[in-house]
PDB file of N, CA and C in Angstrom:
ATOM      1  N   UNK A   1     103.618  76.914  94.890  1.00  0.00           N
ATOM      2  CA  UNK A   1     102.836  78.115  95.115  1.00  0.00           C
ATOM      3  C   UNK A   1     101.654  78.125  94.139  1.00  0.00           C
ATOM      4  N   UNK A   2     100.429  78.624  94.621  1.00  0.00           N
ATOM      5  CA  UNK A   2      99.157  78.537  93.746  1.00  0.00           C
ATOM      6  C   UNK A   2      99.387  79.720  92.781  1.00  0.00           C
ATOM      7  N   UNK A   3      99.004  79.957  91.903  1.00  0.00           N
ATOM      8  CA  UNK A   3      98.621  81.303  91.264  1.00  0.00           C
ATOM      9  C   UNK A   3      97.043  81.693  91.267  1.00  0.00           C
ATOM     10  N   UNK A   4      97.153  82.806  91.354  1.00  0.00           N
ATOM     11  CA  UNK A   4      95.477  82.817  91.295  1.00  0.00           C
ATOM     12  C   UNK A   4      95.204  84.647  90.131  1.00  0.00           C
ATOM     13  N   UNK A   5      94.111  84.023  89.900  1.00  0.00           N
ATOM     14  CA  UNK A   5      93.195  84.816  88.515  1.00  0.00           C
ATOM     15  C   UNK A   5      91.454  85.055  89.418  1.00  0.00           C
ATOM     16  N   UNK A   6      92.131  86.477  89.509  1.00  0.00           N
ATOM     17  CA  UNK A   6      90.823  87.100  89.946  1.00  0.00           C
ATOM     18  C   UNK A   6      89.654  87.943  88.857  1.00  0.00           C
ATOM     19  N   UNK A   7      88.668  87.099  88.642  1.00  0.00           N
ATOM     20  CA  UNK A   7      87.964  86.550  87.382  1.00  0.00           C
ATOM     21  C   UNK A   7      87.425  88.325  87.472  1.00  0.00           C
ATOM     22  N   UNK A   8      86.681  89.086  86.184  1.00  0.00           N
ATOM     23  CA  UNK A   8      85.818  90.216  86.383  1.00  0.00           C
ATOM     24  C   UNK A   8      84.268  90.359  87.230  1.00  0.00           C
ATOM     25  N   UNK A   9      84.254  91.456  87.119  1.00  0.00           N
ATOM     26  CA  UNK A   9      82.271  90.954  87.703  1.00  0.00           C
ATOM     27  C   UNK A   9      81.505  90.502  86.655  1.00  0.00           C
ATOM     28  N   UNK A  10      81.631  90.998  85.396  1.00  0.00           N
ATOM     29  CA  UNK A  10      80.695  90.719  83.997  1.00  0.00           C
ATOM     30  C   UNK A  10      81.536  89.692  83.259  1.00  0.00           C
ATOM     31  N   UNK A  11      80.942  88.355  83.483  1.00  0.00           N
ATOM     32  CA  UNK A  11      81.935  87.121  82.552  1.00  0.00           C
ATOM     33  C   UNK A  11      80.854  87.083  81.020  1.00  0.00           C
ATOM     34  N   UNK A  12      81.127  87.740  80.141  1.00  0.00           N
ATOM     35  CA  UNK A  12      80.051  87.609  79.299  1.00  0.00           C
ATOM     36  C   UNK A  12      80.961  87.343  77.909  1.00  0.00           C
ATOM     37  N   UNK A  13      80.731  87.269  76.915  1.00  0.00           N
ATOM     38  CA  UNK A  13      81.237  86.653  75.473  1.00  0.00           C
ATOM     39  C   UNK A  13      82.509  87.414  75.200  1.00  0.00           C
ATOM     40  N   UNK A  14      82.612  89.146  75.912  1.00  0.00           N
ATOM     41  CA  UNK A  14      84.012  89.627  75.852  1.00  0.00           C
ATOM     42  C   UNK A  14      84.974  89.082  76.929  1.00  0.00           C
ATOM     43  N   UNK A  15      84.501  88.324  77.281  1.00  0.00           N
ATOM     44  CA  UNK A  15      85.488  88.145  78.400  1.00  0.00           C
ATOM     45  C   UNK A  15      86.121  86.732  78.319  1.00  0.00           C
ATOM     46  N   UNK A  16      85.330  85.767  77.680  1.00  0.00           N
ATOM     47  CA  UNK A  16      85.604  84.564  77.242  1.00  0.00           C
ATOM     48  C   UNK A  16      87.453  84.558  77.053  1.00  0.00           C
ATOM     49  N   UNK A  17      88.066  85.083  75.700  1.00  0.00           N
ATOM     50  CA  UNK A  17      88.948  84.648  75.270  1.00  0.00           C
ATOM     51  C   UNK A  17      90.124  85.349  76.014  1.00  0.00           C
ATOM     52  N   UNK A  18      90.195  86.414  76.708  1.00  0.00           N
ATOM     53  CA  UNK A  18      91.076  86.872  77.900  1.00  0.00           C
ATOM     54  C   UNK A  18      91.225  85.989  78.610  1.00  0.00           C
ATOM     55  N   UNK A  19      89.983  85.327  79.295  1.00  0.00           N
ATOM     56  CA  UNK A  19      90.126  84.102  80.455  1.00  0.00           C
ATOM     57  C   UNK A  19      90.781  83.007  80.018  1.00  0.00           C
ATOM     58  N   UNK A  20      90.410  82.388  78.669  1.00  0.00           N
ATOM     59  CA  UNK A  20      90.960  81.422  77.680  1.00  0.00           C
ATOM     60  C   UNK A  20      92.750  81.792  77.852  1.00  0.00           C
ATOM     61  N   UNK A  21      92.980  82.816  77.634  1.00  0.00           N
ATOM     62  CA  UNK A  21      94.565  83.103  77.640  1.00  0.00           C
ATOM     63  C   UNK A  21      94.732  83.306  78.727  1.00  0.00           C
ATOM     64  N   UNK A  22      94.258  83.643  79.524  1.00  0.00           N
ATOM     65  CA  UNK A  22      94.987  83.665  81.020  1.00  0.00           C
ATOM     66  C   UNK A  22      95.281  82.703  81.563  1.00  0.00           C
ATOM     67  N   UNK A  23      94.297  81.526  81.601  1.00  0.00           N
ATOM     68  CA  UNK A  23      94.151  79.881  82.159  1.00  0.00           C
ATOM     69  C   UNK A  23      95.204  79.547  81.116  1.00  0.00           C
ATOM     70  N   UNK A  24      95.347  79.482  80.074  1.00  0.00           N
ATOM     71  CA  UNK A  24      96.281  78.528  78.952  1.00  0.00           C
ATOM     72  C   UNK A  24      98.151  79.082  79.984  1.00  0.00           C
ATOM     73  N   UNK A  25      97.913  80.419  80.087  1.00  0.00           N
ATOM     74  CA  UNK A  25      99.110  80.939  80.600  1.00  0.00           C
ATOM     75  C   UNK A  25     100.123  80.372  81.307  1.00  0.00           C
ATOM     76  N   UNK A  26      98.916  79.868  82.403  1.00  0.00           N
ATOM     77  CA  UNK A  26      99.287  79.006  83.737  1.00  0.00           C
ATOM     78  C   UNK A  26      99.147  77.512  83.851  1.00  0.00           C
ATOM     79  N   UNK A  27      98.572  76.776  82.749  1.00  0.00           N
ATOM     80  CA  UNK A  27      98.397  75.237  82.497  1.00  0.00           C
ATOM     81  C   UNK A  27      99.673  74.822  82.848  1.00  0.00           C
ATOM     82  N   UNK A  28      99.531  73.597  83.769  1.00  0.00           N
ATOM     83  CA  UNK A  28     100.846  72.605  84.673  1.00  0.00           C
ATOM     84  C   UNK A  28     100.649  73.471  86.035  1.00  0.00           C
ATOM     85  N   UNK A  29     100.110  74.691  86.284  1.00  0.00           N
ATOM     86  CA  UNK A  29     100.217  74.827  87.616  1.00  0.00           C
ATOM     87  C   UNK A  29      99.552  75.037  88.521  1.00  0.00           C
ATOM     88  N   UNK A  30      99.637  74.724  89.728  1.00  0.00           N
ATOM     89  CA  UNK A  30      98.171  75.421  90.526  1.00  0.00           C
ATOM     90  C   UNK A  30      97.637  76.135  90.323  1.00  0.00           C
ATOM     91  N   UNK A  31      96.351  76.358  90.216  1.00  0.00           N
ATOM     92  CA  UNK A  31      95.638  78.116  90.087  1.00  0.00           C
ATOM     93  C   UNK A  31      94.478  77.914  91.103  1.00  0.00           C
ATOM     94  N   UNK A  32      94.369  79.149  91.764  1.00  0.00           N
ATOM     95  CA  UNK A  32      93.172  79.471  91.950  1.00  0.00           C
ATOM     96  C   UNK A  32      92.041  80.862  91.442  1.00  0.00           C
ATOM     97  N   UNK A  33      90.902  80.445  91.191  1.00  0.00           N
ATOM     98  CA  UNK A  33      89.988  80.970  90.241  1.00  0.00           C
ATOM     99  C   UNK A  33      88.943  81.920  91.842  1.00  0.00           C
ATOM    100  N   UNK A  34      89.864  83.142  91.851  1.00  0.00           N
ATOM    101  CA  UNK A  34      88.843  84.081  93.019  1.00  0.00           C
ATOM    102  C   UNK A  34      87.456  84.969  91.995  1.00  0.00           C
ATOM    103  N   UNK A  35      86.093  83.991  92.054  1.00  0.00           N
ATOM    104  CA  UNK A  35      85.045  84.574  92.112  1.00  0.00           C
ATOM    105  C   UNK A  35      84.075  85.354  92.531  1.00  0.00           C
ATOM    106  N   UNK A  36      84.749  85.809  93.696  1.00  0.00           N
ATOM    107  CA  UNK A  36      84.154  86.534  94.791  1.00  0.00           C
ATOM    108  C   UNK A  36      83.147  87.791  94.208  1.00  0.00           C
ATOM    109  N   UNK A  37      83.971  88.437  92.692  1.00  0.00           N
ATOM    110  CA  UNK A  37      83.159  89.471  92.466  1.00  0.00           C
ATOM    111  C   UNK A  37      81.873  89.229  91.361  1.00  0.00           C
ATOM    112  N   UNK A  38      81.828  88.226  91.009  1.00  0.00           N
ATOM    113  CA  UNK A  38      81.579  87.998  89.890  1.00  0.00           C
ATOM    114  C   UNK A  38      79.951  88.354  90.052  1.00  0.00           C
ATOM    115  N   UNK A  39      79.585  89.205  89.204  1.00  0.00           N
ATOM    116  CA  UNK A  39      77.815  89.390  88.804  1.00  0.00           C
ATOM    117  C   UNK A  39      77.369  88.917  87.972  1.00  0.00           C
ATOM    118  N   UNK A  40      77.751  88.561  87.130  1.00  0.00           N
ATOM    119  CA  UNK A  40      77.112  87.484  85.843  1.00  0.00           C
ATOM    120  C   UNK A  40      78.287  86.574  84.933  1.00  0.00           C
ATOM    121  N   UNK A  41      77.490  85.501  84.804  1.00  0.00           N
ATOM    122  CA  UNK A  41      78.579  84.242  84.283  1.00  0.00           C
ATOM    123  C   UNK A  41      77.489  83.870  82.917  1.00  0.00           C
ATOM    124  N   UNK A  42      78.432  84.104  81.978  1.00  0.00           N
ATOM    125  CA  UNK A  42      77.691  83.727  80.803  1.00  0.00           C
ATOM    126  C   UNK A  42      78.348  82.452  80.571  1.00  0.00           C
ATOM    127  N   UNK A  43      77.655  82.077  79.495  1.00  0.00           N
ATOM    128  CA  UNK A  43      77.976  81.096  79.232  1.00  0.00           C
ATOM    129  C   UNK A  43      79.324  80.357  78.187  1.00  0.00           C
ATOM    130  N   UNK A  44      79.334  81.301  77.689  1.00  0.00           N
ATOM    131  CA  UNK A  44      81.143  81.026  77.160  1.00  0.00           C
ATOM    132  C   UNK A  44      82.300  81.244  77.929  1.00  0.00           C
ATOM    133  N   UNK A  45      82.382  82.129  79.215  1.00  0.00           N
ATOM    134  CA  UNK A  45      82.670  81.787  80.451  1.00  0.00           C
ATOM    135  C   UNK A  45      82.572  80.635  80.683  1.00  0.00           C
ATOM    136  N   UNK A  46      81.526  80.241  81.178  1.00  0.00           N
ATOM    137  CA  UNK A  46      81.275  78.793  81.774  1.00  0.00           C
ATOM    138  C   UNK A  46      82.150  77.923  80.986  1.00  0.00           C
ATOM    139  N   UNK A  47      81.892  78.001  79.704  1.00  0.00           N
ATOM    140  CA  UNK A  47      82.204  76.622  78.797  1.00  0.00           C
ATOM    141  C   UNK A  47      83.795  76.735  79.013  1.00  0.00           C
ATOM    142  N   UNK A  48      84.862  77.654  78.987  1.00  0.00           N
ATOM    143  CA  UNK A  48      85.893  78.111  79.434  1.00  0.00           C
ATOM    144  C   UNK A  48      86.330  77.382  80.696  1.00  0.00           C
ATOM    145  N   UNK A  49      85.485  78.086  81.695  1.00  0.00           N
ATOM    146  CA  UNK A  49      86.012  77.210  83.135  1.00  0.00           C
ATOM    147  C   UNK A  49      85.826  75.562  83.050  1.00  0.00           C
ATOM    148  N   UNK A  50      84.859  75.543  83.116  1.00  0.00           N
ATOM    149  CA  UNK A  50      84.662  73.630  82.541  1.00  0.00           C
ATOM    150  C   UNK A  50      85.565  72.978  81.762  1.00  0.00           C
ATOM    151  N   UNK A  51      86.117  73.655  80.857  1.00  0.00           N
ATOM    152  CA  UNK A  51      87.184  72.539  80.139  1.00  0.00           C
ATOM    153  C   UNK A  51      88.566  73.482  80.956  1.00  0.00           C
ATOM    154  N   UNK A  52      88.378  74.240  81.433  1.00  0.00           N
ATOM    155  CA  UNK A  52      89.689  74.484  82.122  1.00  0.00           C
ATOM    156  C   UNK A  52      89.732  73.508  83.302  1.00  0.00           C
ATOM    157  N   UNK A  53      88.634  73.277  84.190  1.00  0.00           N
ATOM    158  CA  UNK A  53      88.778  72.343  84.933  1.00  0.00           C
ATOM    159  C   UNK A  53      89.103  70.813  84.621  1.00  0.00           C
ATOM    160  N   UNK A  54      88.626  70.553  83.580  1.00  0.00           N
ATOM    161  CA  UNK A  54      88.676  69.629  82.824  1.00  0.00           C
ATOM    162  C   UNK A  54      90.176  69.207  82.875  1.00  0.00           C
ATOM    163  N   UNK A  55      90.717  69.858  82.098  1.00  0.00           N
ATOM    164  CA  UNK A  55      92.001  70.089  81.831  1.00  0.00           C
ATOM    165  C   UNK A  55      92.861  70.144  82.512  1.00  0.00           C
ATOM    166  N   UNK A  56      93.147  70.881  84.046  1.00  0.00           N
ATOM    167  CA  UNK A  56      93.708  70.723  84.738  1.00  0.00           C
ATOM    168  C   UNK A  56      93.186  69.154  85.717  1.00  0.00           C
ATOM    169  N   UNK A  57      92.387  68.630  85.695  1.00  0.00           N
ATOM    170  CA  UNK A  57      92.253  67.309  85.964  1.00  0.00           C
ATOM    171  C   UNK A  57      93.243  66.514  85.331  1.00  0.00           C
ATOM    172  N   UNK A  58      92.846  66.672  84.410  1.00  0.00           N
ATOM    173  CA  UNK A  58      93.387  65.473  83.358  1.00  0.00           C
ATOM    174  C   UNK A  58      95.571  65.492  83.518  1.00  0.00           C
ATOM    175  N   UNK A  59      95.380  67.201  83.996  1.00  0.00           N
ATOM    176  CA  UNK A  59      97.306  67.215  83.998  1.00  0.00           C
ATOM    177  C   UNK A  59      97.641  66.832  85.636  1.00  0.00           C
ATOM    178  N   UNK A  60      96.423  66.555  86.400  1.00  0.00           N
ATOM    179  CA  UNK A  60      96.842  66.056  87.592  1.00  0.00           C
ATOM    180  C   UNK A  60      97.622  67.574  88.521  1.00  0.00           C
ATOM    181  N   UNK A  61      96.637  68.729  88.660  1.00  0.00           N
ATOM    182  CA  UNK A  61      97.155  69.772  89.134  1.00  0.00           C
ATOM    183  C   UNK A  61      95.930  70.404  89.353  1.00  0.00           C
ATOM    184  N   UNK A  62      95.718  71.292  90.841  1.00  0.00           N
ATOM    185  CA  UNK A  62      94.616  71.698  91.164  1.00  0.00           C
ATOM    186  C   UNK A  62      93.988  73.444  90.554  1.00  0.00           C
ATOM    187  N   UNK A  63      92.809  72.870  90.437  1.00  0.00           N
ATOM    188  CA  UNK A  63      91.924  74.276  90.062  1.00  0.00           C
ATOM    189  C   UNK A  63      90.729  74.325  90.720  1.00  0.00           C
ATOM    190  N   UNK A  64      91.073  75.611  91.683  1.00  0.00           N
ATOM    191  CA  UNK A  64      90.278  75.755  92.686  1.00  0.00           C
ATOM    192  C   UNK A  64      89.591  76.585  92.171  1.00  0.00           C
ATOM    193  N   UNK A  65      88.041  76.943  92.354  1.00  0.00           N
ATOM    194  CA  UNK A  65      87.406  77.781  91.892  1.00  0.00           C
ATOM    195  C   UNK A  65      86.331  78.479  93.694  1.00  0.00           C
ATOM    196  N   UNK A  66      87.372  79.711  94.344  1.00  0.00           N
ATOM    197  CA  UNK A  66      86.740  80.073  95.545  1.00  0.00           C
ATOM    198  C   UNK A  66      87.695  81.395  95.758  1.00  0.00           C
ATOM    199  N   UNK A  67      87.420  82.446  96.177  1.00  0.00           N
ATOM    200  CA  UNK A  67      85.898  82.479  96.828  1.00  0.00           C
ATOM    201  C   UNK A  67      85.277  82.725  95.717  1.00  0.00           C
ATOM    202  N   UNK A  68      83.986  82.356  95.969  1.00  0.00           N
ATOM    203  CA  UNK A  68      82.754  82.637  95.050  1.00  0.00           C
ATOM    204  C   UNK A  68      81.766  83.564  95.764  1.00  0.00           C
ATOM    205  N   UNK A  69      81.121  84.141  94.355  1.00  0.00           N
ATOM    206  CA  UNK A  69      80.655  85.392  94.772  1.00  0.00           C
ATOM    207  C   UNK A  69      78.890  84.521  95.077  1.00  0.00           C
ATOM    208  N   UNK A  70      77.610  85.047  95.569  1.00  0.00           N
ATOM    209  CA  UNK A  70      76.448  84.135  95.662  1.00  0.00           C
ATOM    210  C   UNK A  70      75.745  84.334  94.077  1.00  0.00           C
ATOM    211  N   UNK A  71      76.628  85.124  93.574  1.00  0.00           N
ATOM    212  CA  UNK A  71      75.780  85.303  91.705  1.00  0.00           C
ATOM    213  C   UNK A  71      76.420  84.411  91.135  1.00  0.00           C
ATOM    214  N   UNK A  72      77.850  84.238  91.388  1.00  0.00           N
ATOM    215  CA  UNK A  72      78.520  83.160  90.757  1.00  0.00           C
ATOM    216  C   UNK A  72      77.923  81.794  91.041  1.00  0.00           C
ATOM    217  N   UNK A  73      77.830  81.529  92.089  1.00  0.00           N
ATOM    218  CA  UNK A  73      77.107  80.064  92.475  1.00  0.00           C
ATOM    219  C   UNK A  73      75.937  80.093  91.859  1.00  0.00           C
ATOM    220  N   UNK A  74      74.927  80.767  92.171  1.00  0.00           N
ATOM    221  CA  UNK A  74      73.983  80.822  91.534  1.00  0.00           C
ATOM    222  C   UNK A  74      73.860  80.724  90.264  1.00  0.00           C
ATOM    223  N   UNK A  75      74.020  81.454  89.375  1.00  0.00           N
ATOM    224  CA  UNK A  75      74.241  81.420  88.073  1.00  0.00           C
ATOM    225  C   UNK A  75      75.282  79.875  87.616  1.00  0.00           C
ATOM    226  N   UNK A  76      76.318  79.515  88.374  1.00  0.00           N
ATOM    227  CA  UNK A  76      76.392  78.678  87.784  1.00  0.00           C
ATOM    228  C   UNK A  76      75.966  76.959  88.046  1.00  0.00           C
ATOM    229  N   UNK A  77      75.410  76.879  88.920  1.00  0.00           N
ATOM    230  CA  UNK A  77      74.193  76.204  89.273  1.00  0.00           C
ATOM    231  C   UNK A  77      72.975  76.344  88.430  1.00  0.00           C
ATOM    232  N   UNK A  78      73.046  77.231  87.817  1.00  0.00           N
ATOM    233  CA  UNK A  78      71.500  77.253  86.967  1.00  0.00           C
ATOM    234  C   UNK A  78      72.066  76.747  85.305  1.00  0.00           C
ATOM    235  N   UNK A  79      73.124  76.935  84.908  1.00  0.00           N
ATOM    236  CA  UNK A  79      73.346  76.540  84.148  1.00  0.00           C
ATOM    237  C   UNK A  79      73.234  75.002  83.748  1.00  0.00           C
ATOM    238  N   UNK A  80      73.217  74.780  85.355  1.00  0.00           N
ATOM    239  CA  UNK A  80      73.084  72.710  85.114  1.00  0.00           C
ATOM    240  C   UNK A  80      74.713  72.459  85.591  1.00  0.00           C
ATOM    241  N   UNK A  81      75.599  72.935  85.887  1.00  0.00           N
ATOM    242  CA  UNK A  81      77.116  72.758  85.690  1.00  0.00           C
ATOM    243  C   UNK A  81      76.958  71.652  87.490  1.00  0.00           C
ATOM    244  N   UNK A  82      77.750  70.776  87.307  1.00  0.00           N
ATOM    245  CA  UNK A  82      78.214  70.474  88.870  1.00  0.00           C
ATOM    246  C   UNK A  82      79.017  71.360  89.623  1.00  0.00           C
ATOM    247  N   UNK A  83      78.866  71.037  91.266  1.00  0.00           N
ATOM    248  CA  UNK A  83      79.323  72.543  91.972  1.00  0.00           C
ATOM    249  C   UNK A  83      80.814  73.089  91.435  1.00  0.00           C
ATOM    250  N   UNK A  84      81.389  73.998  91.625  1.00  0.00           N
ATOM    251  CA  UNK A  84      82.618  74.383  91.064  1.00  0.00           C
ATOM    252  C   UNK A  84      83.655  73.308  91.420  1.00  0.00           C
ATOM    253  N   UNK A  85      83.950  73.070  92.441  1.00  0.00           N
ATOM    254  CA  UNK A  85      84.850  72.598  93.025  1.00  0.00           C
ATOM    255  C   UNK A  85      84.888  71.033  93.409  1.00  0.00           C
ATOM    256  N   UNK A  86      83.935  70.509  92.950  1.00  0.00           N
ATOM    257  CA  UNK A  86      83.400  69.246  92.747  1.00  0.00           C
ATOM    258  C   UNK A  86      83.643  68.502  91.249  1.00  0.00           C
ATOM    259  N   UNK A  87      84.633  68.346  90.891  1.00  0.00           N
ATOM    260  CA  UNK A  87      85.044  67.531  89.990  1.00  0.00           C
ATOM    261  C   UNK A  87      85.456  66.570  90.053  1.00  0.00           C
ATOM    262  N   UNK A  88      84.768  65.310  88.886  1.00  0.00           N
ATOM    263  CA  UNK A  88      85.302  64.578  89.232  1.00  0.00           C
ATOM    264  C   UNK A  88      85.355  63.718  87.307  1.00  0.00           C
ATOM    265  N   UNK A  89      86.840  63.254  87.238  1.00  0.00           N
ATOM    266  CA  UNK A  89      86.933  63.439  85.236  1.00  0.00           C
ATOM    267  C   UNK A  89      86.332  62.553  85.373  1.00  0.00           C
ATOM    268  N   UNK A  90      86.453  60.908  86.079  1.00  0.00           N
ATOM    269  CA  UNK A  90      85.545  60.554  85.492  1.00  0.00           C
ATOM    270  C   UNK A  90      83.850  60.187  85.428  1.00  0.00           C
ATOM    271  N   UNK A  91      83.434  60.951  86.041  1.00  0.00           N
ATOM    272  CA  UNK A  91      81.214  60.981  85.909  1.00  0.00           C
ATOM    273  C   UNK A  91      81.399  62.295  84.377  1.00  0.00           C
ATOM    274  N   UNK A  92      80.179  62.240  84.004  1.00  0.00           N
ATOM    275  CA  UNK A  92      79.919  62.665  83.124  1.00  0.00           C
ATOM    276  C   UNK A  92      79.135  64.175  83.205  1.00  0.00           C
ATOM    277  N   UNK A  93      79.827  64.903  83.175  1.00  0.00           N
ATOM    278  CA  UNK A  93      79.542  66.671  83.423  1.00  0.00           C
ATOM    279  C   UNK A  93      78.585  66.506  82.103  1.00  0.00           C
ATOM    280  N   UNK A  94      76.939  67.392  82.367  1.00  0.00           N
ATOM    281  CA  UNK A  94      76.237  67.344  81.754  1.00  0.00           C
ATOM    282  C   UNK A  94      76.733  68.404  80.471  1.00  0.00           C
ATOM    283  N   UNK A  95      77.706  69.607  80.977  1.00  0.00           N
ATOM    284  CA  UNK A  95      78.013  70.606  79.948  1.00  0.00           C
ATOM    285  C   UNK A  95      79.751  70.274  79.785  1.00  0.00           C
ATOM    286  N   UNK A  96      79.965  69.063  79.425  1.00  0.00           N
ATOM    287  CA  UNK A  96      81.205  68.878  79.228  1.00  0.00           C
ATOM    288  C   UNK A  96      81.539  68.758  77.891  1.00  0.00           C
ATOM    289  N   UNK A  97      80.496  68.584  77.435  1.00  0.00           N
ATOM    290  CA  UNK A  97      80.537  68.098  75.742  1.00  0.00           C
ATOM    291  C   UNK A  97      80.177  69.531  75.237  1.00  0.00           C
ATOM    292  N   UNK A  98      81.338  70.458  75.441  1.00  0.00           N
ATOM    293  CA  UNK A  98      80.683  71.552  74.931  1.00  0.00           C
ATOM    294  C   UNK A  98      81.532  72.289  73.549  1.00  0.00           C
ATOM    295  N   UNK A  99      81.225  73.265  72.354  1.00  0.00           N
ATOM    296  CA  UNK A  99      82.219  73.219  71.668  1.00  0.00           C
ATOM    297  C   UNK A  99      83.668  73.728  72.079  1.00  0.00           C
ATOM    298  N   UNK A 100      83.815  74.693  73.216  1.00  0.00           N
ATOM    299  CA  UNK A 100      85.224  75.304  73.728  1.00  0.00           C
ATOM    300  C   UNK A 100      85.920  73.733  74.433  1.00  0.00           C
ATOM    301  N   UNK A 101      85.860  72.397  74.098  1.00  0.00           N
ATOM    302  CA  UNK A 101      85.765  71.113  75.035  1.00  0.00           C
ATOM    303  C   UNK A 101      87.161  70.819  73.848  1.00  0.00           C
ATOM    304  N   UNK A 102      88.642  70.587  75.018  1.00  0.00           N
ATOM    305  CA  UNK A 102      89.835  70.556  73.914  1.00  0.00           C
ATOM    306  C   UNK A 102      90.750  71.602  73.968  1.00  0.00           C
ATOM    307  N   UNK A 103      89.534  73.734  73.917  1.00  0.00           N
ATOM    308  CA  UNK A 103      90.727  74.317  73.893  1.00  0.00           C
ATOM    309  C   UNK A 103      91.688  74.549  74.600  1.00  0.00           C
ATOM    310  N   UNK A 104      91.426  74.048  75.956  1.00  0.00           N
ATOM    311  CA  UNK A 104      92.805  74.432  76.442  1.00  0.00           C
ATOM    312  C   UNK A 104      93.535  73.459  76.137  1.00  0.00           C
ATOM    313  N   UNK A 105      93.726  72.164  76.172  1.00  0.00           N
ATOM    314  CA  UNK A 105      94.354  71.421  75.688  1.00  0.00           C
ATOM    315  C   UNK A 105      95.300  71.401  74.394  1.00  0.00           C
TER     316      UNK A 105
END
């Protein structure tokens, strides 16, 4: 069974370490990441989902990141990030080397 984490509308620097513990919560298991509402994705957010994706790569267990909201795509497309759901560990994610890169691990 998937679990899923239905993200806030405002992903901004308070929201970072809630998400951080929520994803750590569920590490080893399916999740899916419903973006649907999301109005702004900051960037410690971002750095969050990225090594969460990361991470669940690496444990060989899926992290879906859908539905997405068109601010979410957007925004995280502008960040430079590859599409959400398009991972792949090994090419080189331009924001992979980031400092939150490890914590879930």
């Amino acid at each position: 069974m998937t679990d899923a984490i239905v993200l806030a509308t405002v992903l901004d620097m308070n929201a970072a370490e809630p998400l951080k513990a929520e994803l750590l919560a569920r590490r080893g298991q399916p999740v899916t990441v419903d973006a649907s509402n999301v109005e702004r994705l900051g960037g410690l957010c971002l750095q969050v989902l990225l090594s969460a994706r990361k991470t669940w790569a690496a444990d060989g267990v899926d992290l879906i990141i859908a539905p997405q909201s068109q601010g979410f795509s957007e925004q995280w497309t502008a960040f430079g990030a590859s599409e959400a759901n398009d991972y792949d560990p090994l090419a080189q994610d331009t924001l992979a080397q980031d400092p939150l890169e490890g914590a879930l691990a």
